[in-house]
PDB file of N, CA and C in Angstrom:
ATOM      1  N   UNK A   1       5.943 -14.324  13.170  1.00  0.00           N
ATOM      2  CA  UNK A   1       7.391 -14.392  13.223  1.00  0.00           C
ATOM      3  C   UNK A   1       7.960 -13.140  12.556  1.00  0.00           C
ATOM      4  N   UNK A   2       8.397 -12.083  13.128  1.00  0.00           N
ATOM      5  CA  UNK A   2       9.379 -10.839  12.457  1.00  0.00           C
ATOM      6  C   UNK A   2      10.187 -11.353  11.627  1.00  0.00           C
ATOM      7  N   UNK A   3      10.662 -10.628  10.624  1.00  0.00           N
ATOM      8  CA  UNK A   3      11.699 -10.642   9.709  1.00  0.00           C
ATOM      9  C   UNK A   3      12.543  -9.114  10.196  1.00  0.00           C
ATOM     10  N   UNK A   4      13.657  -9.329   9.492  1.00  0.00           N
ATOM     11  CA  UNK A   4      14.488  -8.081   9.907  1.00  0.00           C
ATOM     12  C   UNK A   4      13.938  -7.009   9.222  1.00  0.00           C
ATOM     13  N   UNK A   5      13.331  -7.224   7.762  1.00  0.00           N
ATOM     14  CA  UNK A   5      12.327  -6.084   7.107  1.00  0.00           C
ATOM     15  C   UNK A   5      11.115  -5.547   7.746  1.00  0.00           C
ATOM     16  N   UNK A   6      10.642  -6.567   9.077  1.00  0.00           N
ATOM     17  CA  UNK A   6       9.092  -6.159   9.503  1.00  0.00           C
ATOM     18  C   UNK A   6       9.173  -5.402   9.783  1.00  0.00           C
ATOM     19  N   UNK A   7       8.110  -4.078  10.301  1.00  0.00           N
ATOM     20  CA  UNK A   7       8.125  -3.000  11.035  1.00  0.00           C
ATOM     21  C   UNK A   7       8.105  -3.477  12.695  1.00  0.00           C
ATOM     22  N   UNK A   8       9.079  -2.517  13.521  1.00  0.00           N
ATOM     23  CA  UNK A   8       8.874  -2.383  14.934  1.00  0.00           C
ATOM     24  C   UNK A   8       7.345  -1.591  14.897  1.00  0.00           C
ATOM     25  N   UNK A   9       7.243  -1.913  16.485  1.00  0.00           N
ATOM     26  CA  UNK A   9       5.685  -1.314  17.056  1.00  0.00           C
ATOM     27  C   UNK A   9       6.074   0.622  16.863  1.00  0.00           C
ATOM     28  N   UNK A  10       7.655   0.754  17.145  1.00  0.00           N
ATOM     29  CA  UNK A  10       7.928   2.085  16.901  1.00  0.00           C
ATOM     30  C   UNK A  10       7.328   2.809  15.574  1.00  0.00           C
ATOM     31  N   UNK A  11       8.167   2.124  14.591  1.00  0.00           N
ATOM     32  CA  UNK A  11       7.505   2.054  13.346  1.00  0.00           C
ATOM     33  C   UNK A  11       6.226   2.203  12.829  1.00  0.00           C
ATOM     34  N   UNK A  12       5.669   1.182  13.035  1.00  0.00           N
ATOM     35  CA  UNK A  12       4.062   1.274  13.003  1.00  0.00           C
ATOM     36  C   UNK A  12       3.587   2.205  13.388  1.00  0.00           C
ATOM     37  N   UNK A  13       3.785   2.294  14.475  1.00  0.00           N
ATOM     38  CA  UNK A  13       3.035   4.301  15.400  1.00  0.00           C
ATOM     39  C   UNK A  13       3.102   5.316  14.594  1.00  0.00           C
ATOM     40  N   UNK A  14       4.179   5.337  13.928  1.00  0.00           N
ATOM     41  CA  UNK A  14       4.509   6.589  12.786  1.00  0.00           C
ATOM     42  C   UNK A  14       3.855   6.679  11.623  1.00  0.00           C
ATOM     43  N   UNK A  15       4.196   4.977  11.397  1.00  0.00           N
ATOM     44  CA  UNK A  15       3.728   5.496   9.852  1.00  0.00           C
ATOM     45  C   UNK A  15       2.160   5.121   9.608  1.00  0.00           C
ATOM     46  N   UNK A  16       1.519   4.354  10.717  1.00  0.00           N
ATOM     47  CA  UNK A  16       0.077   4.093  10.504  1.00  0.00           C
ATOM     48  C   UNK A  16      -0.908   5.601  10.215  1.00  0.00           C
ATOM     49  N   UNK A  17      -0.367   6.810  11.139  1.00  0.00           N
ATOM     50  CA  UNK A  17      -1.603   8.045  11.173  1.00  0.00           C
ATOM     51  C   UNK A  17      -0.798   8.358   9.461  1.00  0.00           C
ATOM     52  N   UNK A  18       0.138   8.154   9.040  1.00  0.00           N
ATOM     53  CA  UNK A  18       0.355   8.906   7.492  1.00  0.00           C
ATOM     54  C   UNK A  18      -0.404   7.699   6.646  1.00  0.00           C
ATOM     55  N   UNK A  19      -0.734   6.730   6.619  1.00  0.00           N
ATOM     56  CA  UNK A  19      -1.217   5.441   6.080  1.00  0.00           C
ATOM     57  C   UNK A  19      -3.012   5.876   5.567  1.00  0.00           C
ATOM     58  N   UNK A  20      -3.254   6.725   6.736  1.00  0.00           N
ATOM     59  CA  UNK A  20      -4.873   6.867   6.808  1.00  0.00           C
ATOM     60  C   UNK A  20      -5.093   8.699   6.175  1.00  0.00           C
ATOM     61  N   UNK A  21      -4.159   9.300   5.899  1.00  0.00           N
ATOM     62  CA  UNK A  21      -4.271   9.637   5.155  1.00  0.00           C
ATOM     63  C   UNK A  21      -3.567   9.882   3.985  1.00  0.00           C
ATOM     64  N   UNK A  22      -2.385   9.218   3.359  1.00  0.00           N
ATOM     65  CA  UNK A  22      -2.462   8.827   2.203  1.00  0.00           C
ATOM     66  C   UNK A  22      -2.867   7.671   1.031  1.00  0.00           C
ATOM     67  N   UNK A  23      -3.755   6.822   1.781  1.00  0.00           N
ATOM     68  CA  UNK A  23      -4.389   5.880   0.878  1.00  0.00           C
ATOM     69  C   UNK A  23      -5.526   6.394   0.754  1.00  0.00           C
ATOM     70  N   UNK A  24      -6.065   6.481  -0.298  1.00  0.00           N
ATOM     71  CA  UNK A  24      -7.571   6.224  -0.760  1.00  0.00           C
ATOM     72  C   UNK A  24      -8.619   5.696  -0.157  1.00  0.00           C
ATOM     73  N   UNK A  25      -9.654   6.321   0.205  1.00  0.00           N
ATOM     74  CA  UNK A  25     -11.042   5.791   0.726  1.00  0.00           C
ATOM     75  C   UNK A  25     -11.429   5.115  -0.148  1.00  0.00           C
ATOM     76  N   UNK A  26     -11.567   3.510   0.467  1.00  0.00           N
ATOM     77  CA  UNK A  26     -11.907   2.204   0.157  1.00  0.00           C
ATOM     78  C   UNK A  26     -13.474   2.144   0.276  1.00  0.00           C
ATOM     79  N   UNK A  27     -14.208   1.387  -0.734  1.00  0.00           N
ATOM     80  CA  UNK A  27     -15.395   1.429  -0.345  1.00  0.00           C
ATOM     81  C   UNK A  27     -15.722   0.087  -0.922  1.00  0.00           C
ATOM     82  N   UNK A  28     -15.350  -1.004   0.196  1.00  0.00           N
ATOM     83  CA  UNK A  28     -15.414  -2.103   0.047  1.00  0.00           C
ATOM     84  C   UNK A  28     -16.471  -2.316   0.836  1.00  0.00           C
ATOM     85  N   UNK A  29     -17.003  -3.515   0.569  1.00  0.00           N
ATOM     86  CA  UNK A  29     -18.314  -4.178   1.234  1.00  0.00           C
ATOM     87  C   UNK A  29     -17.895  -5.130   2.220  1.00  0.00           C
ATOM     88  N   UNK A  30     -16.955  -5.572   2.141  1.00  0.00           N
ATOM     89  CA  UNK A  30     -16.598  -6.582   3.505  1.00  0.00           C
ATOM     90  C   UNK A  30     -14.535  -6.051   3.936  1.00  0.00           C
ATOM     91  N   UNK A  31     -14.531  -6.611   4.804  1.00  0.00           N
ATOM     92  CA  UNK A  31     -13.338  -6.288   5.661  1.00  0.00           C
ATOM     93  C   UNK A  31     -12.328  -7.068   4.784  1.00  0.00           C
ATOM     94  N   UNK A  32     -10.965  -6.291   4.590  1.00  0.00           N
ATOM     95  CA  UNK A  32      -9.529  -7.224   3.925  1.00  0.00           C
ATOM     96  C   UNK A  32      -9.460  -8.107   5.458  1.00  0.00           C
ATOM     97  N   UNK A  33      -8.922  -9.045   5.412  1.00  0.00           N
ATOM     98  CA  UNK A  33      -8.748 -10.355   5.857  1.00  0.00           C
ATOM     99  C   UNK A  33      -7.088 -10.350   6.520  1.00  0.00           C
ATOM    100  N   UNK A  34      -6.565  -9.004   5.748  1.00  0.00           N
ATOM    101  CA  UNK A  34      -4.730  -8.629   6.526  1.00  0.00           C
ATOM    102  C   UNK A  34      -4.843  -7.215   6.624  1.00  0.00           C
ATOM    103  N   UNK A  35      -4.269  -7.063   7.684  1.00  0.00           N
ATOM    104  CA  UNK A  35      -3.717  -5.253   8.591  1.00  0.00           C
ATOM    105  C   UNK A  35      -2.863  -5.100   7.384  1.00  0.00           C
ATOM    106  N   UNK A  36      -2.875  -3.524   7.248  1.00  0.00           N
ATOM    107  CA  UNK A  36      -2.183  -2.676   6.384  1.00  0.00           C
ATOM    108  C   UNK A  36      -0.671  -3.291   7.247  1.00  0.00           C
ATOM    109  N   UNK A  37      -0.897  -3.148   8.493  1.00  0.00           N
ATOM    110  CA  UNK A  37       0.587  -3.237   8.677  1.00  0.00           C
ATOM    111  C   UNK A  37       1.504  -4.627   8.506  1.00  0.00           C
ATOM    112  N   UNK A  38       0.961  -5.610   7.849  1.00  0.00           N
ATOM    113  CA  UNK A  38       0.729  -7.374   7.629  1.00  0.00           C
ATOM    114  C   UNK A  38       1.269  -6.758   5.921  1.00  0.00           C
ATOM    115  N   UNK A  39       0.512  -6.238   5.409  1.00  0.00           N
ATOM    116  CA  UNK A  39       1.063  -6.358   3.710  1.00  0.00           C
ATOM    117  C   UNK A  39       2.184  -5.216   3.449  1.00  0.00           C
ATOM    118  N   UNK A  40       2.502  -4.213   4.811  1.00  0.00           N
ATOM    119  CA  UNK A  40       3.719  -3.594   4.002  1.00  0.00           C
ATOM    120  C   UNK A  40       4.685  -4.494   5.021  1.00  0.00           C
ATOM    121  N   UNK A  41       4.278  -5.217   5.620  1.00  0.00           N
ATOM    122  CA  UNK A  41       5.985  -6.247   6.125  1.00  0.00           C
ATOM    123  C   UNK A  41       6.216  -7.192   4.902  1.00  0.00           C
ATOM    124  N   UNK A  42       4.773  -7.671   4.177  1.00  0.00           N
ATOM    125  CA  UNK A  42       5.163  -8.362   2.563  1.00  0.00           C
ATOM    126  C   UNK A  42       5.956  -7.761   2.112  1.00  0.00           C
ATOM    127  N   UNK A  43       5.064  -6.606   1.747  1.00  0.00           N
ATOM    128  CA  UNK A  43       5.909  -5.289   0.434  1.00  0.00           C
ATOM    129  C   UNK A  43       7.462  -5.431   0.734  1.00  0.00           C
ATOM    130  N   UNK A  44       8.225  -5.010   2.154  1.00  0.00           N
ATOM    131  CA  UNK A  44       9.320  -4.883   2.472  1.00  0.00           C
ATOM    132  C   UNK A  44      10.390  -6.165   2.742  1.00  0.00           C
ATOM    133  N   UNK A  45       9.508  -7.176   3.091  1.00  0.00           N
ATOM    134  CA  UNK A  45      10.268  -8.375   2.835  1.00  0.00           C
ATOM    135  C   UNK A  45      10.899  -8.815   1.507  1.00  0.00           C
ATOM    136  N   UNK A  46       9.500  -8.705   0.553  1.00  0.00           N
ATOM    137  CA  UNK A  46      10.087  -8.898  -1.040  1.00  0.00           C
ATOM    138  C   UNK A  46      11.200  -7.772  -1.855  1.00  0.00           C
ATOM    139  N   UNK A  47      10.740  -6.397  -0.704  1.00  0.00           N
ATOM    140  CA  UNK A  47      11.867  -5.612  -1.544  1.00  0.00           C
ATOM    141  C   UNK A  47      13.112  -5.314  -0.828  1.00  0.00           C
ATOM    142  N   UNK A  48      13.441  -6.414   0.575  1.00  0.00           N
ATOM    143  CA  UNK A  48      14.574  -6.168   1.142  1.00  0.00           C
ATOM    144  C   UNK A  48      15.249  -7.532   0.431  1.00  0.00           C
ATOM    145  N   UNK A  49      14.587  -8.461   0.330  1.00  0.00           N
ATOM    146  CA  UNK A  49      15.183  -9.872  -0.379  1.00  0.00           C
ATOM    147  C   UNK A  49      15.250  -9.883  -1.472  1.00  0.00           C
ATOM    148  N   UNK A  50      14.175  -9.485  -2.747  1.00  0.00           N
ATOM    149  CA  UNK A  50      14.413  -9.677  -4.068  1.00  0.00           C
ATOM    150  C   UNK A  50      13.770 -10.947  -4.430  1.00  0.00           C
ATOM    151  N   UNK A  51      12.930 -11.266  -3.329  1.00  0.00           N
ATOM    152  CA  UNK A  51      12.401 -12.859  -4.152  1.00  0.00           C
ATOM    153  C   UNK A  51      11.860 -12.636  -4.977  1.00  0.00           C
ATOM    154  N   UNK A  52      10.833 -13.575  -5.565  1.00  0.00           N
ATOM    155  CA  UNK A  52      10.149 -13.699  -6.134  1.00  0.00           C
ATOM    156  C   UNK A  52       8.455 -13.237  -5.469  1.00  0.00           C
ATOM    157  N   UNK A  53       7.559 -12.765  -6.255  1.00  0.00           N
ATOM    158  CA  UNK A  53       6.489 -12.607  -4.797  1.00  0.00           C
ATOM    159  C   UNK A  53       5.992 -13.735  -4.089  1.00  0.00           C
ATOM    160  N   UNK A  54       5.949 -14.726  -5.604  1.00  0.00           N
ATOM    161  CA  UNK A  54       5.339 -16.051  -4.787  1.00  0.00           C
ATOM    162  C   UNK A  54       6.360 -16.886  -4.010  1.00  0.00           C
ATOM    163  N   UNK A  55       7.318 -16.376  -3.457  1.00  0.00           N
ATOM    164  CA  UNK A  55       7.820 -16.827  -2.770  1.00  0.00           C
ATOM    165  C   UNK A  55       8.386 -16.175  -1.160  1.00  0.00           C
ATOM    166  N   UNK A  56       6.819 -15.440  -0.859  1.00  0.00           N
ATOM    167  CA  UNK A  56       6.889 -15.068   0.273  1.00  0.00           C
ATOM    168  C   UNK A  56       6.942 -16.067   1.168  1.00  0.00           C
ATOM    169  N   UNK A  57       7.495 -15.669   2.686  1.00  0.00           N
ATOM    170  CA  UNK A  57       7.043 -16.793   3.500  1.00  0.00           C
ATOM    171  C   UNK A  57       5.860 -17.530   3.838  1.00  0.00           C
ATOM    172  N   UNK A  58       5.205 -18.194   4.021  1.00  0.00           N
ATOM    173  CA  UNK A  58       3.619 -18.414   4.262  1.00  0.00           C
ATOM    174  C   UNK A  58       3.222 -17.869   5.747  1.00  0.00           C
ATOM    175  N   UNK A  59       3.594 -17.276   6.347  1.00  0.00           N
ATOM    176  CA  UNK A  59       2.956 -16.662   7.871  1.00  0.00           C
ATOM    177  C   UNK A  59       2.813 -14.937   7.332  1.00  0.00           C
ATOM    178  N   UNK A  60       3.390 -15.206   6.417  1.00  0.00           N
ATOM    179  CA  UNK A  60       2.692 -13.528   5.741  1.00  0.00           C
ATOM    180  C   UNK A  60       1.435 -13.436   4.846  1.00  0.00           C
ATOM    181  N   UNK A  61       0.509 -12.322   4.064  1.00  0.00           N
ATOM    182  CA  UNK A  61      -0.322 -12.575   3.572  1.00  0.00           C
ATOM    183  C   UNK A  61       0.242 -13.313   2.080  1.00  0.00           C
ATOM    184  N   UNK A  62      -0.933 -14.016   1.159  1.00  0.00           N
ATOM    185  CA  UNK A  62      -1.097 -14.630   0.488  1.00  0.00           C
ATOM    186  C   UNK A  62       0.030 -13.284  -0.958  1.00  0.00           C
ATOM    187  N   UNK A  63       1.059 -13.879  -1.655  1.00  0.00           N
ATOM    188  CA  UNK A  63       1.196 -13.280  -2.243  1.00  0.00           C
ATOM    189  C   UNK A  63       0.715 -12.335  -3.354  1.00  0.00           C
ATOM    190  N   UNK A  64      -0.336 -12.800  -3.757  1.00  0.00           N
ATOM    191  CA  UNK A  64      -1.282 -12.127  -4.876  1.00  0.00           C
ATOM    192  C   UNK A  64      -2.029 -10.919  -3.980  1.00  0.00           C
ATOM    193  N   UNK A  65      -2.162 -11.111  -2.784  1.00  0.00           N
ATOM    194  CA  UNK A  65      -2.798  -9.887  -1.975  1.00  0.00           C
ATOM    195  C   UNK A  65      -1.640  -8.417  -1.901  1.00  0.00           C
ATOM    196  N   UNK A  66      -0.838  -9.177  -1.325  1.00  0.00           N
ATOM    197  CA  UNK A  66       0.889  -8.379  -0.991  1.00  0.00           C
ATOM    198  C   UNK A  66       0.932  -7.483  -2.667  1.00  0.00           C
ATOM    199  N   UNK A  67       1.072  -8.119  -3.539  1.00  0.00           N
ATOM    200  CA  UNK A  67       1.010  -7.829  -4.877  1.00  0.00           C
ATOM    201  C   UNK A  67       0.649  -6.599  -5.321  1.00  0.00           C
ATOM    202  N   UNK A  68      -1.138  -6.774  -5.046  1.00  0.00           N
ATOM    203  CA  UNK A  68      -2.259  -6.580  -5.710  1.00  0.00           C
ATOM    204  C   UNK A  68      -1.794  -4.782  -5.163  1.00  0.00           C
ATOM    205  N   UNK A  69      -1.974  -4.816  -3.531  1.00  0.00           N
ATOM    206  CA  UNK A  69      -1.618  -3.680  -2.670  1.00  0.00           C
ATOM    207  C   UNK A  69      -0.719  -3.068  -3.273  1.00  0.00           C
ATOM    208  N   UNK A  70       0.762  -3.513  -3.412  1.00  0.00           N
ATOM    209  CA  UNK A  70       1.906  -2.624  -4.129  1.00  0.00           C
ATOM    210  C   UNK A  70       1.666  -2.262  -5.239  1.00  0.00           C
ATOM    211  N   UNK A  71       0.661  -2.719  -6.350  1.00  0.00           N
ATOM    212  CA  UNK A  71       0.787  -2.820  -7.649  1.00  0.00           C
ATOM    213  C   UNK A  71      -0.166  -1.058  -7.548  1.00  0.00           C
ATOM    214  N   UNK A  72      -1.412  -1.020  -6.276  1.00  0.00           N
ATOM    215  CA  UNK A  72      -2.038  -0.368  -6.401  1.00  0.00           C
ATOM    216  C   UNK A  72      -1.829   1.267  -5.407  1.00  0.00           C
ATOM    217  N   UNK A  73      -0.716   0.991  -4.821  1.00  0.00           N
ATOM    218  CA  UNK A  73      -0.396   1.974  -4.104  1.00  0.00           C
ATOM    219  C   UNK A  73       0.945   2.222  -4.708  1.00  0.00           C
ATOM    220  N   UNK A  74       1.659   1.575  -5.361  1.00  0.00           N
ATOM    221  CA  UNK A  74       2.547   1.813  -6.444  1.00  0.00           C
ATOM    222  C   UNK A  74       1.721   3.576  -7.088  1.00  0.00           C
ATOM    223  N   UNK A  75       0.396   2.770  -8.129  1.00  0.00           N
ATOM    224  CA  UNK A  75       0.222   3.558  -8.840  1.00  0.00           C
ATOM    225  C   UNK A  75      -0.132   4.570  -8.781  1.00  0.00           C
ATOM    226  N   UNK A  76      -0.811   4.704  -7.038  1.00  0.00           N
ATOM    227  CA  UNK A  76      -1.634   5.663  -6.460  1.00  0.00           C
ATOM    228  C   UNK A  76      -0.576   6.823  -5.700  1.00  0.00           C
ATOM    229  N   UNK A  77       0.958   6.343  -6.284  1.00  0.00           N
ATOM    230  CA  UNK A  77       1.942   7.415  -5.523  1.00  0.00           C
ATOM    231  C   UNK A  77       2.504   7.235  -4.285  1.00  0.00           C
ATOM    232  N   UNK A  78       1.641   6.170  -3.564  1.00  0.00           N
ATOM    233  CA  UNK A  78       1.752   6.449  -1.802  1.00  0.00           C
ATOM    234  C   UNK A  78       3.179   5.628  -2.056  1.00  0.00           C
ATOM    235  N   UNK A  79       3.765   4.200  -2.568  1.00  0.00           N
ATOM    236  CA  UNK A  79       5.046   3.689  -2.866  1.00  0.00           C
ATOM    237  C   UNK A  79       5.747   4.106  -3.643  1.00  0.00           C
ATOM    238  N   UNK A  80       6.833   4.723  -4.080  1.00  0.00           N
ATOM    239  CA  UNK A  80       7.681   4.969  -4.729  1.00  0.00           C
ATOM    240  C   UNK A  80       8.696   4.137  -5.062  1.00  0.00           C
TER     241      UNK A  80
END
């Protein structure tokens, strides 16, 4: 279900090739479970509304994931 914060497919096209190279090479052992483009419609939902995190919608990822991502691309520069 879109929110008015989600990204269009326009959207996505753009900002996915800057996504791959400004995040950090991950060297995880198994696959995240949500698309990059799934936790910045979190990120932007919580920062177009102001909720609370745990009070994302539930058809989005799990809030502590949404979180974890901003908390760490926060620090890594790529969010401002």
């Amino acid at each position: 279900m879109p929110y008015y914060s989600s990204l269009t497919d326009s959207e996505w096209e753009t900002i996915e090739p800057i996504l791959h190279e400004i995040l950090p090479k991950n060297n995880r052992t198994r696959p995240c479970n949500w698309t990059k483009r799934e936790i910045l419609d979190g990120i932007f939902y919580q920062l177009k509304n102001g909720c609370n995190w745990q009070d994302l919608p539930k058809d989005l990822p799990p809030y502590s994931t949404v979180y974890w991502h901003y908390k760490q691309w926060r620090s890594q520069g790529v969010i401002k």
